[in-house]
C-alpha atoms as a PDB file:
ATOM      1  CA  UNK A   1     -21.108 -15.864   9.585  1.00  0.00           C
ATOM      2  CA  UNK A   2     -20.934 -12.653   7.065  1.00  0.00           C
ATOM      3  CA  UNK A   3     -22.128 -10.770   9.995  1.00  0.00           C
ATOM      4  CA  UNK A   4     -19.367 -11.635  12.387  1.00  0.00           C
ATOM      5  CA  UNK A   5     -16.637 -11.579   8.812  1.00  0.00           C
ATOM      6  CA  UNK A   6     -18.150  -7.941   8.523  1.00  0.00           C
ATOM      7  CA  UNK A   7     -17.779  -7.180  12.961  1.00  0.00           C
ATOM      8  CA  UNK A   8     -14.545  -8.410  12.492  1.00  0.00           C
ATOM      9  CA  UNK A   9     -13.289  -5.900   9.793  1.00  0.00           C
ATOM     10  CA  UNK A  10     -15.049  -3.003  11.948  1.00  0.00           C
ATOM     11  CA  UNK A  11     -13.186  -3.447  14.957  1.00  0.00           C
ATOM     12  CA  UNK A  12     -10.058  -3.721  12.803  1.00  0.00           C
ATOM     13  CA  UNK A  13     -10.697  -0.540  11.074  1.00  0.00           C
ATOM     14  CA  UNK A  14     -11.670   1.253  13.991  1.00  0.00           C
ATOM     15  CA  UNK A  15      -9.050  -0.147  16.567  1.00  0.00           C
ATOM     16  CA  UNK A  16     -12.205  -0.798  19.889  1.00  0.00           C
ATOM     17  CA  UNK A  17     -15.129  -2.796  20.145  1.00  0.00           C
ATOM     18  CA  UNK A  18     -17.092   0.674  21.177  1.00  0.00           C
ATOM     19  CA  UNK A  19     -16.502   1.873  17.863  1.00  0.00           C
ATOM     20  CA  UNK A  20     -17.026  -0.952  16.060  1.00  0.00           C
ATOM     21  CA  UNK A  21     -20.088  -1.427  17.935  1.00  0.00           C
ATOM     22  CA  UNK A  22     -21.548   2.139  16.474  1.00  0.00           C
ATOM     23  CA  UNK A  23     -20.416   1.322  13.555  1.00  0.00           C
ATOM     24  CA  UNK A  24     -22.598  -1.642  13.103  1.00  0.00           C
ATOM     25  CA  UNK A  25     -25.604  -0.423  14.927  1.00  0.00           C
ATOM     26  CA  UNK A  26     -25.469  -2.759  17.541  1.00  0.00           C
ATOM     27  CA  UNK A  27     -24.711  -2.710  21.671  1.00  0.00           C
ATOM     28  CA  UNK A  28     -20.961  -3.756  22.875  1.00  0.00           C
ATOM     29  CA  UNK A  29     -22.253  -7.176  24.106  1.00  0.00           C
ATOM     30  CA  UNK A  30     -24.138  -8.220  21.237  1.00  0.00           C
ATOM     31  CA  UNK A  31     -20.745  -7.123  19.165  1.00  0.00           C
ATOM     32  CA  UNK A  32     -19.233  -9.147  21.440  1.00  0.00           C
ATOM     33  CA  UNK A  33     -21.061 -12.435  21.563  1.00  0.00           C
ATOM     34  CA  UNK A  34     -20.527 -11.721  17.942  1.00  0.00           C
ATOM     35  CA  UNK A  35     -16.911 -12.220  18.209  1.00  0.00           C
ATOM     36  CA  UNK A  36     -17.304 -15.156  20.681  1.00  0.00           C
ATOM     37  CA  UNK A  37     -19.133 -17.021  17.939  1.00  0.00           C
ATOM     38  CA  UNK A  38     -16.462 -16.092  15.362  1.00  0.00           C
ATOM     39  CA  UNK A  39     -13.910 -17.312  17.715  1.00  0.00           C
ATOM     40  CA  UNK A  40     -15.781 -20.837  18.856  1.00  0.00           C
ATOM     41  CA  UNK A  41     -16.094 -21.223  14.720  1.00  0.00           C
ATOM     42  CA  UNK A  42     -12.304 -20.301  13.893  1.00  0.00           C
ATOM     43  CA  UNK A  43     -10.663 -22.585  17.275  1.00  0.00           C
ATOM     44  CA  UNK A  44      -8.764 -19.506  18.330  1.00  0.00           C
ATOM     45  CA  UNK A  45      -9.015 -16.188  19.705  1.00  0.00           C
ATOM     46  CA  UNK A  46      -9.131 -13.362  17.387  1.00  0.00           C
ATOM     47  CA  UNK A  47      -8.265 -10.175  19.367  1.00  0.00           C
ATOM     48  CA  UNK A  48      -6.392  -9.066  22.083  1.00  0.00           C
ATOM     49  CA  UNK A  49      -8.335  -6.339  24.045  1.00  0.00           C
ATOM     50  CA  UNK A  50      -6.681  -4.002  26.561  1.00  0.00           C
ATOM     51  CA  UNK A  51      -6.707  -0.433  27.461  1.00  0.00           C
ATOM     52  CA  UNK A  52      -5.247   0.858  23.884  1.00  0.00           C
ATOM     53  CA  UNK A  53      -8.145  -0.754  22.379  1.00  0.00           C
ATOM     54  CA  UNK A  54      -8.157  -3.962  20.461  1.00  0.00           C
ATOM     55  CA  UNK A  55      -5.493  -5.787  18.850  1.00  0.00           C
ATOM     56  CA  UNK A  56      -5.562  -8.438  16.044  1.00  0.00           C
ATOM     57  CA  UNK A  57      -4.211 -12.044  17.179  1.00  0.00           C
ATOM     58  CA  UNK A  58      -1.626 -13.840  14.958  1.00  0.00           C
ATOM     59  CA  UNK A  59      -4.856 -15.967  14.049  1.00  0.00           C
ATOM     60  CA  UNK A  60      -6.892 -12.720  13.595  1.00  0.00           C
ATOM     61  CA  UNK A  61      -4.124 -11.718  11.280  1.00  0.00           C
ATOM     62  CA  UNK A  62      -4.640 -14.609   9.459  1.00  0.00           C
ATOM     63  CA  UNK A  63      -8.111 -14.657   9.029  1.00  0.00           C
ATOM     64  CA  UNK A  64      -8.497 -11.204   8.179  1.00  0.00           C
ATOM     65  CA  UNK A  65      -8.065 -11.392   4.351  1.00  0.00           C
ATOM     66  CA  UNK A  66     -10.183 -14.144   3.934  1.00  0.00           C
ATOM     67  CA  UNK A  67     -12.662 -12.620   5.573  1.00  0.00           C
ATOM     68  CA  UNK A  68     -12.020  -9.484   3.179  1.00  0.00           C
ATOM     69  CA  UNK A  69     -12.224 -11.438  -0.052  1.00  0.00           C
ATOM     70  CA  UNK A  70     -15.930 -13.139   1.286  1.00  0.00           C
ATOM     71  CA  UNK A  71     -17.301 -10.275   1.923  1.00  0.00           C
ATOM     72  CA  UNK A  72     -16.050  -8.633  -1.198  1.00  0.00           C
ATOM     73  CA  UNK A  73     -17.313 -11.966  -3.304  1.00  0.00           C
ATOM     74  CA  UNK A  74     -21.138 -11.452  -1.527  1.00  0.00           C
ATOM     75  CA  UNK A  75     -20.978  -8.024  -2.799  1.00  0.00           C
ATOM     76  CA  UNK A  76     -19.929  -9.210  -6.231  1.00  0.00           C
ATOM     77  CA  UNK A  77     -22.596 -11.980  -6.493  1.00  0.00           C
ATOM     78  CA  UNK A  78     -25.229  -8.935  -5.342  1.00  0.00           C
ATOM     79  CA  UNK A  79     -23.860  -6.376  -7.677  1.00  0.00           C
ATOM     80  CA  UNK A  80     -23.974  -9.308 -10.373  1.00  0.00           C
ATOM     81  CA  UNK A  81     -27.532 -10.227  -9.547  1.00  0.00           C
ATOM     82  CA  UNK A  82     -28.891  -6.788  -9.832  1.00  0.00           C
ATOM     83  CA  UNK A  83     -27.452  -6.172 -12.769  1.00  0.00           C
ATOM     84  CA  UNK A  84     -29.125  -9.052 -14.399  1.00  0.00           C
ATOM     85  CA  UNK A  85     -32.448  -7.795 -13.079  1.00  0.00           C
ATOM     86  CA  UNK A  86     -32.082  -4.708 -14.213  1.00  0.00           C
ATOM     87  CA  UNK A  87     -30.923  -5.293 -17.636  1.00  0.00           C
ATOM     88  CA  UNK A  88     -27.986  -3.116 -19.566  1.00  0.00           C
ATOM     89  CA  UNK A  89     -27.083  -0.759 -16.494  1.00  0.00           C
ATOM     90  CA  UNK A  90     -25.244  -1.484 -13.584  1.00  0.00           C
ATOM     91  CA  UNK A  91     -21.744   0.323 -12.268  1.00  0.00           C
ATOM     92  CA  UNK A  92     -17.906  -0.299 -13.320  1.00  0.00           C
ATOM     93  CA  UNK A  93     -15.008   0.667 -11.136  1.00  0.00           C
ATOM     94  CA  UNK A  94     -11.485   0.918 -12.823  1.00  0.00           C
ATOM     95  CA  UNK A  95      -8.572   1.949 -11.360  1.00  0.00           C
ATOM     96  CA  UNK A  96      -5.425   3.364 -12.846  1.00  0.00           C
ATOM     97  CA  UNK A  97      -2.560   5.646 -12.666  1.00  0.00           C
ATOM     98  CA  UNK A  98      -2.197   9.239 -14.351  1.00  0.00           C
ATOM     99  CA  UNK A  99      -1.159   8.204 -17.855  1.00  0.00           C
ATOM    100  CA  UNK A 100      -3.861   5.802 -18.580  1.00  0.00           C
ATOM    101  CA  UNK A 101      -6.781   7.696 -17.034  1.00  0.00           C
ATOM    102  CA  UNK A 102      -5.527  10.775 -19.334  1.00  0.00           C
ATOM    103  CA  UNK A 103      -4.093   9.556 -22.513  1.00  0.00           C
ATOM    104  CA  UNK A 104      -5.283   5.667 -23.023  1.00  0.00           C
ATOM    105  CA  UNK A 105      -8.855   5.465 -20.852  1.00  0.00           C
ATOM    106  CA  UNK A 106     -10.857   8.512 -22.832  1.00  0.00           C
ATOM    107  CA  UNK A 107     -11.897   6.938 -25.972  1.00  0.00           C
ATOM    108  CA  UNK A 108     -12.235   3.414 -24.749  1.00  0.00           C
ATOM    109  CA  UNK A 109     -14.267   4.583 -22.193  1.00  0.00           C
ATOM    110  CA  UNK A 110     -16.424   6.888 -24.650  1.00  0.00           C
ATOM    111  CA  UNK A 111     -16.515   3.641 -26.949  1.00  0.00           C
ATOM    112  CA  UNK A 112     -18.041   1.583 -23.559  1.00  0.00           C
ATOM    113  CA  UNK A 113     -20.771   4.504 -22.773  1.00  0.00           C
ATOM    114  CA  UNK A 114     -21.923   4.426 -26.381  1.00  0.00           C
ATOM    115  CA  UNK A 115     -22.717   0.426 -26.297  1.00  0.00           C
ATOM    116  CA  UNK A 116     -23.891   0.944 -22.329  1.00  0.00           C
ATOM    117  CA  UNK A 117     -25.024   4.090 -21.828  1.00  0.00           C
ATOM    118  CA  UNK A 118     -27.130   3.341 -18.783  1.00  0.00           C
ATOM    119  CA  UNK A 119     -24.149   1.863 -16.713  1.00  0.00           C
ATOM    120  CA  UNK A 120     -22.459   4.393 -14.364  1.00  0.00           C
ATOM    121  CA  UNK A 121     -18.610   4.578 -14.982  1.00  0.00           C
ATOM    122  CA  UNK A 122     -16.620   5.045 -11.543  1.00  0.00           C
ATOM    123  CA  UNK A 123     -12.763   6.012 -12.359  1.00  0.00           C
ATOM    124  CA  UNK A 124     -10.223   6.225  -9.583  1.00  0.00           C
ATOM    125  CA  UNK A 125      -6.591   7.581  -9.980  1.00  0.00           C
ATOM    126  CA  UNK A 126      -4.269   5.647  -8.139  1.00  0.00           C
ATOM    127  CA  UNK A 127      -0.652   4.157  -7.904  1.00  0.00           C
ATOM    128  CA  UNK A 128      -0.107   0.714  -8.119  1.00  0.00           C
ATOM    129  CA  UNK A 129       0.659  -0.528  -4.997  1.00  0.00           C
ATOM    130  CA  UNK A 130      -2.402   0.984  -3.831  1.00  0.00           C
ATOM    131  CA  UNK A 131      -4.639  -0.094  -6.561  1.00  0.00           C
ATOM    132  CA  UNK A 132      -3.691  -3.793  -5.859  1.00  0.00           C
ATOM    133  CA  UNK A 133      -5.171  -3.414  -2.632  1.00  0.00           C
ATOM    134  CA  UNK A 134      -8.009  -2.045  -4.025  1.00  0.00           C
ATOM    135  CA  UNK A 135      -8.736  -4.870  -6.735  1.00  0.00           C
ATOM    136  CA  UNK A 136      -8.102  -7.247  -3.848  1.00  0.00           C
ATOM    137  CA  UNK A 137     -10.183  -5.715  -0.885  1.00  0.00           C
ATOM    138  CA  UNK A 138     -13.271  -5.755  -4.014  1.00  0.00           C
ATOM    139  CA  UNK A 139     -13.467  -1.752  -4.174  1.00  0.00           C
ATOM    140  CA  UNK A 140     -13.012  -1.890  -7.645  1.00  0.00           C
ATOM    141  CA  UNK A 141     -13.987  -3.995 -10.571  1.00  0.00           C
ATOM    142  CA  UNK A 142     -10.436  -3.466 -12.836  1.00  0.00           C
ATOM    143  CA  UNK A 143      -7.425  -2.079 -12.708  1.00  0.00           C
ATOM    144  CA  UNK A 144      -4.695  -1.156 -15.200  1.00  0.00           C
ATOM    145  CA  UNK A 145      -0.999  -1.454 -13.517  1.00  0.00           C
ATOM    146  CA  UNK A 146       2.147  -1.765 -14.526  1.00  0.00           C
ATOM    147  CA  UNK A 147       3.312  -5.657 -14.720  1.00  0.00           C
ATOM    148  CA  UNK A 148       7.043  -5.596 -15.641  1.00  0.00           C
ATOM    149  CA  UNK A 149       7.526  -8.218 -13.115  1.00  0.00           C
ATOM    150  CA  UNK A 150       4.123 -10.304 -13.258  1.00  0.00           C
ATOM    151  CA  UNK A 151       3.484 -12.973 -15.547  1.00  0.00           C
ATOM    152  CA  UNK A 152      -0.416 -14.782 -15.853  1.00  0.00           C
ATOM    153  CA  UNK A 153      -2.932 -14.317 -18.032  1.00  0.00           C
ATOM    154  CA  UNK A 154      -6.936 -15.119 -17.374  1.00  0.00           C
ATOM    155  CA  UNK A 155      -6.086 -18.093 -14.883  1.00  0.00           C
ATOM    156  CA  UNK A 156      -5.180 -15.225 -12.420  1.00  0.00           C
ATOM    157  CA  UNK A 157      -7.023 -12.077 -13.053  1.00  0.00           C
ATOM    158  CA  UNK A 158      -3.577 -11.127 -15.352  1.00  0.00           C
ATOM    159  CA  UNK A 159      -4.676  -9.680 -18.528  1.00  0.00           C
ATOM    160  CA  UNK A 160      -1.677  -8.438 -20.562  1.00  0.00           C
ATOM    161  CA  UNK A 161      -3.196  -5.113 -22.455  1.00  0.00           C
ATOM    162  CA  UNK A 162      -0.487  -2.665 -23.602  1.00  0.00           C
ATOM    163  CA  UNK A 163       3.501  -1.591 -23.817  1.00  0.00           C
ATOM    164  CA  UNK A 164       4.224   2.089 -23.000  1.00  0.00           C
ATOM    165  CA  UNK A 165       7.072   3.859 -24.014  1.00  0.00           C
ATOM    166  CA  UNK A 166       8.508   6.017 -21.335  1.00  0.00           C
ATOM    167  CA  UNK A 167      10.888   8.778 -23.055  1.00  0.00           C
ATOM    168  CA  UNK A 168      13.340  11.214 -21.323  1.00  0.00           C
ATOM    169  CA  UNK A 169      12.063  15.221 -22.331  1.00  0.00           C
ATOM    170  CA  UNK A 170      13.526  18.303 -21.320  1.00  0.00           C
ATOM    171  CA  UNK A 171      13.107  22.026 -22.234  1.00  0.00           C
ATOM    172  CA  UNK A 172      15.330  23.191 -25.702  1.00  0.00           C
ATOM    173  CA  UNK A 173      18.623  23.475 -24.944  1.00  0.00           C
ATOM    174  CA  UNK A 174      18.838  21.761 -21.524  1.00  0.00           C
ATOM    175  CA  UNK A 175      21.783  19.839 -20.778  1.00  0.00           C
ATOM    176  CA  UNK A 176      20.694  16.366 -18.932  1.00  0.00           C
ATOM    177  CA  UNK A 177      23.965  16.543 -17.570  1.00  0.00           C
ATOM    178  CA  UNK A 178      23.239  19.563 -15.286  1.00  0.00           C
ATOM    179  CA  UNK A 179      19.448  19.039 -14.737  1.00  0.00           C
ATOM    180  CA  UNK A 180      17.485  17.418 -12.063  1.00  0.00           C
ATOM    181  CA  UNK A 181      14.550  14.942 -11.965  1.00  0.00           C
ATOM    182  CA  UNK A 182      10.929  15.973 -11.934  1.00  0.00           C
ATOM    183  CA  UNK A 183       8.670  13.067 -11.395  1.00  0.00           C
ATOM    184  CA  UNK A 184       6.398  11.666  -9.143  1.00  0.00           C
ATOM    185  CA  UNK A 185       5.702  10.813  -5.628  1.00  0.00           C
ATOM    186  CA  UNK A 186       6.765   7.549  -3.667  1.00  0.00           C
ATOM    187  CA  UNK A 187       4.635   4.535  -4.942  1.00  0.00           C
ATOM    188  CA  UNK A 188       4.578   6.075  -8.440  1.00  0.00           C
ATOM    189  CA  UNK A 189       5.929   3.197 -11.492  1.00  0.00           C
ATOM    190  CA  UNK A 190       7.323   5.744 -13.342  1.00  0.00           C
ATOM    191  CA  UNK A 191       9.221   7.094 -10.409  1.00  0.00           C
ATOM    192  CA  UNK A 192      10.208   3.420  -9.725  1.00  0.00           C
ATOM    193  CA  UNK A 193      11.466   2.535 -13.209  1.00  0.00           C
ATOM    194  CA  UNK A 194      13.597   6.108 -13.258  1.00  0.00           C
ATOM    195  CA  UNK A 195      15.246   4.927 -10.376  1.00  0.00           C
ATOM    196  CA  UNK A 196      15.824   1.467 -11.052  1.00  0.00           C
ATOM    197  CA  UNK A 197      17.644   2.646 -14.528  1.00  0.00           C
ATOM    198  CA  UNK A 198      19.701   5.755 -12.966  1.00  0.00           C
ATOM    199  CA  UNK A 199      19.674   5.211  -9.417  1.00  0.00           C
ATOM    200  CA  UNK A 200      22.158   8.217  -9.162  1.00  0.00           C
ATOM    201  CA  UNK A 201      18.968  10.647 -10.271  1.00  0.00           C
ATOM    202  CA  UNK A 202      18.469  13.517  -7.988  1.00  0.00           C
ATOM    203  CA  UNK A 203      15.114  14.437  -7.736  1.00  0.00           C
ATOM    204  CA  UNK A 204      14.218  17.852  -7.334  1.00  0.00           C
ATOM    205  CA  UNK A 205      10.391  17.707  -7.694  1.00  0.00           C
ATOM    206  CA  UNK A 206       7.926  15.823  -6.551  1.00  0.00           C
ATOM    207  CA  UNK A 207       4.581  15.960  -8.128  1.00  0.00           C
ATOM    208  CA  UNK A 208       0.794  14.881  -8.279  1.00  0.00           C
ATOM    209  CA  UNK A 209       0.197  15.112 -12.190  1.00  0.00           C
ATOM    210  CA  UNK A 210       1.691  14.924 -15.385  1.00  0.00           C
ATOM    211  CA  UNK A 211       0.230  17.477 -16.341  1.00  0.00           C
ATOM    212  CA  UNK A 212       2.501  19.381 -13.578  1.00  0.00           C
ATOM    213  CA  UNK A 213       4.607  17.270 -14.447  1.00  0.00           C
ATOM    214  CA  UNK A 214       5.417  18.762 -18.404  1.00  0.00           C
ATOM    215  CA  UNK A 215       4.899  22.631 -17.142  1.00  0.00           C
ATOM    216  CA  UNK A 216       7.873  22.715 -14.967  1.00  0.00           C
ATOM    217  CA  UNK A 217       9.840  20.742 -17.246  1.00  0.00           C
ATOM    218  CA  UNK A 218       9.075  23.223 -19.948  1.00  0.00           C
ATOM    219  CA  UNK A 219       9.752  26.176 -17.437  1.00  0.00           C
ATOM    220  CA  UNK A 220      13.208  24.240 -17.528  1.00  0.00           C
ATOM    221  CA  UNK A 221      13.252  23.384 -14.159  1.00  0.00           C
ATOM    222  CA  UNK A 222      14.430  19.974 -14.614  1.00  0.00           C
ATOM    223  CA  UNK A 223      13.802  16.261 -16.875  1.00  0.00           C
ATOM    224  CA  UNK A 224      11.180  13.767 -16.932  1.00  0.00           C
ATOM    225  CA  UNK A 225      10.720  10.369 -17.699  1.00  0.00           C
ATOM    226  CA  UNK A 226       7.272  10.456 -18.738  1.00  0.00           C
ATOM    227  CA  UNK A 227       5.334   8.399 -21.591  1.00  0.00           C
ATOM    228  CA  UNK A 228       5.269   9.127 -25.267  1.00  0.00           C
ATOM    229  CA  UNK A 229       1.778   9.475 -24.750  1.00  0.00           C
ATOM    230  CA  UNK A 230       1.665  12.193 -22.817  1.00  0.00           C
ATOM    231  CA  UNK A 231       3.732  14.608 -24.420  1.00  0.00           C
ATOM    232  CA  UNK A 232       4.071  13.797 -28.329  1.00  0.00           C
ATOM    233  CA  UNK A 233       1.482  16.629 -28.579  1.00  0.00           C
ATOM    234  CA  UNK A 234       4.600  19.290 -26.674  1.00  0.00           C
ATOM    235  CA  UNK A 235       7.424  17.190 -28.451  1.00  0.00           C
ATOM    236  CA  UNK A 236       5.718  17.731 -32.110  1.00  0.00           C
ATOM    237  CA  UNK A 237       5.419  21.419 -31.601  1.00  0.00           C
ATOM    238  CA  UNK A 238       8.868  22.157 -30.213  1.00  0.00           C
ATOM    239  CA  UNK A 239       7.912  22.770 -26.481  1.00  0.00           C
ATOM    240  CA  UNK A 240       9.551  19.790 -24.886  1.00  0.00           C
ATOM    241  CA  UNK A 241      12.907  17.747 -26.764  1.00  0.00           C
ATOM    242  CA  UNK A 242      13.297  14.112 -26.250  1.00  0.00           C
ATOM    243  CA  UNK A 243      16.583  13.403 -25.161  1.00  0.00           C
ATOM    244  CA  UNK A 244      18.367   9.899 -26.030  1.00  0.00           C
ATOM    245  CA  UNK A 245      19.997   8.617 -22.146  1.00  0.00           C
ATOM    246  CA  UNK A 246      21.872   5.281 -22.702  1.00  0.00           C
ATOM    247  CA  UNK A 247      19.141   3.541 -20.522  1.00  0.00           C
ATOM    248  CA  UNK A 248      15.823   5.707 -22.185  1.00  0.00           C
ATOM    249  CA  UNK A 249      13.535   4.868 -23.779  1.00  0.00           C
ATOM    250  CA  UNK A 250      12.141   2.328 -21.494  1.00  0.00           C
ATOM    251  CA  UNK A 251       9.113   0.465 -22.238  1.00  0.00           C
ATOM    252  CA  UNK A 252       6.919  -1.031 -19.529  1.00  0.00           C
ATOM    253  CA  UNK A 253       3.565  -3.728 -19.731  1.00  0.00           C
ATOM    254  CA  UNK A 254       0.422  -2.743 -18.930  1.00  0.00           C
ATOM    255  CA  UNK A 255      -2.031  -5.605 -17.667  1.00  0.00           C
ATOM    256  CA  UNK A 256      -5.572  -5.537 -16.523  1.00  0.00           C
ATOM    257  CA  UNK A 257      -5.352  -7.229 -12.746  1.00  0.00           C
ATOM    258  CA  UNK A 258      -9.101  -8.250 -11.534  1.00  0.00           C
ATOM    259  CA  UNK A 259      -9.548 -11.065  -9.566  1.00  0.00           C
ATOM    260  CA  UNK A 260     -11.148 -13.368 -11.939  1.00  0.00           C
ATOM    261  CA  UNK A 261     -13.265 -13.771 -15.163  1.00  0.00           C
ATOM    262  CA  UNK A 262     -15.914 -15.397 -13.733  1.00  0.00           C
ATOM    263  CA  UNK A 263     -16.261 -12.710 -10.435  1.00  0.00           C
ATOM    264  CA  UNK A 264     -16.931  -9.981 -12.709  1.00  0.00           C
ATOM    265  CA  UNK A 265     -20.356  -8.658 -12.513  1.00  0.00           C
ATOM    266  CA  UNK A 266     -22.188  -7.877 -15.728  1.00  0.00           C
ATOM    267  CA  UNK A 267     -21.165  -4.415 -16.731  1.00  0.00           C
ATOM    268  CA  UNK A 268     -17.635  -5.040 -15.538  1.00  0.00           C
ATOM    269  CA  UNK A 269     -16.705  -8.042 -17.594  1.00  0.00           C
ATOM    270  CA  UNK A 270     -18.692  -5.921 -20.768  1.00  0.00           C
ATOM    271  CA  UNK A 271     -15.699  -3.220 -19.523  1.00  0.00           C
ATOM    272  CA  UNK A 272     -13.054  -5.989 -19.981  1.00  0.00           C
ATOM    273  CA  UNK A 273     -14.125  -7.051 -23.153  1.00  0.00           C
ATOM    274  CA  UNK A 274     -13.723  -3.421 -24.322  1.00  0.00           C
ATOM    275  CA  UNK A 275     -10.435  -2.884 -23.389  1.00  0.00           C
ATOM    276  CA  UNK A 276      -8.810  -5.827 -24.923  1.00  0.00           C
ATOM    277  CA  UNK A 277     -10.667  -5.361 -28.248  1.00  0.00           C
ATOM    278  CA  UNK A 278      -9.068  -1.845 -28.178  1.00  0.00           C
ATOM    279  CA  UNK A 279      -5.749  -3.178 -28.009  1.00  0.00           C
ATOM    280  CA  UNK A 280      -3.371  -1.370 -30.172  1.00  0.00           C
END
């Protein structure tokens, strides 16, 4: 049954039965008897195929992210396994947006290699929309979001970790009354938040980093919302001014989203364990 789970995401991802046929290494009828079985299992059909390809059924739709969590729980229970077998190494995969992979993530992380030096440490940048997805699809292990609107705790792979200020800087002697917005692109928190408490903001810069981010507002280009954390360092030496908004400062929760104590191999749940005991 994995087999036919795992045919089933191919042809979705690729959109034909030829494809997905390469894809798995197998001929189109064997991919196909593969479905057939699927189907007889399930009571329905799972595809429509016609001459743009193949098309999931409203009971393909349904099936599809079960079949995306079972497959992503094998691969847990493998990577879990192994790392057992092999003793202290293993791999982590965390996920999280700009400000915690820059300013929060370094010394935990240096703290976790020290204890585990023979796991490999995969870190992906990512909004939070997106790394949702990825927590739930099983492409990675952890990952730190923003929760203002989520509530849960272990029960539901919720684990509260940190507030973070967000503060409104501009270059000395700007007046917020004239300046644009410089933040981030659609899907961003930050970007979310900004609008949600001045939905009259006109942006007039979109960009990938914070680090971008701080050099145009120092060139005086515009404001940012941006968190204390990433620019006390500018802030302390005169380069950037916080300004006081009636809406700003705005904190936001952090939370560790996973999809469950127990599903977390080895050198993942070690990973967990680390970042709550760094709690500030």
């Amino acid at each position: 049954m994995l087999d036919e789970l795992r045919y089933l995401l191919h042809i979705t991802d690729t959109g034909t039965f030829t494809a997905a046929a390469r894809k798995a290494h197998l001929s189109q009828p064997a991919l196909s008897a593969a479905v057939r079985r699927l189907e007889d299992a399930m009571g329905a059909r799972l595809f429509h195929r016609g001459a743009a390809g193949a098309e999931l059924t409203a009971a393909g739709h349904a099936l599809l992210p079960h079949a995306r969590a079972a497959l992503a729980a094998v691969e847990d229970g493998r990577r879990a396994v192994a790392e057992l077998e092999a003793g202290a190494t293993g791999e982590v995969r965390l996920g999280a947006g700009a400000t915690a992979c820059t300013y929060f993530l370094p010394p935990i992380l240096a703290t976790y290699r020290k204890r585990w030096p023979g796991v490999v440490l995969r870190v992906r940048e990512a909004f939070g929309d997106e790394l949702e997805e990825l927590v739930t699809a099983g492409a990675i292990d952890i990952a730190i979001i923003t929760a203002a609107t989520r509530r849960g705790g272990r029960r539901d792979g919720l684990d509260p970790w940190r507030d973070d200020e967000l503060i409104v800087v501009g270059a000395p002697g700007v007046n917020p009354r004239d300046a644009g917005w410089i933040t981030f692109g659609a899907g961003s928190p930050t970007r979310a938040l900004l609008l949600a408490r001045n939905p009259g903001a006109q942006v007039v810069m979109e960009l990938g980093s914070i680090a971008a981010v701080k050099g145009h507002v120092r060139a005086g280009i515009g404001l940012a919302l941006v968190s204390r954390a990433a620019v006390a360092a500018d802030v302390a030496r005169g380069a950037l001014v916080e300004l006081e908004l009636p809406w700003a400062p705005v904190t936001r929760r952090l939370a560790l989203r996973h999809r469950g104590v127990d599903r977390l191999p080895p050198a993942a749940a070690r990973l967990r364990d680390v970042l709550l005991e760094r709690l500030p």
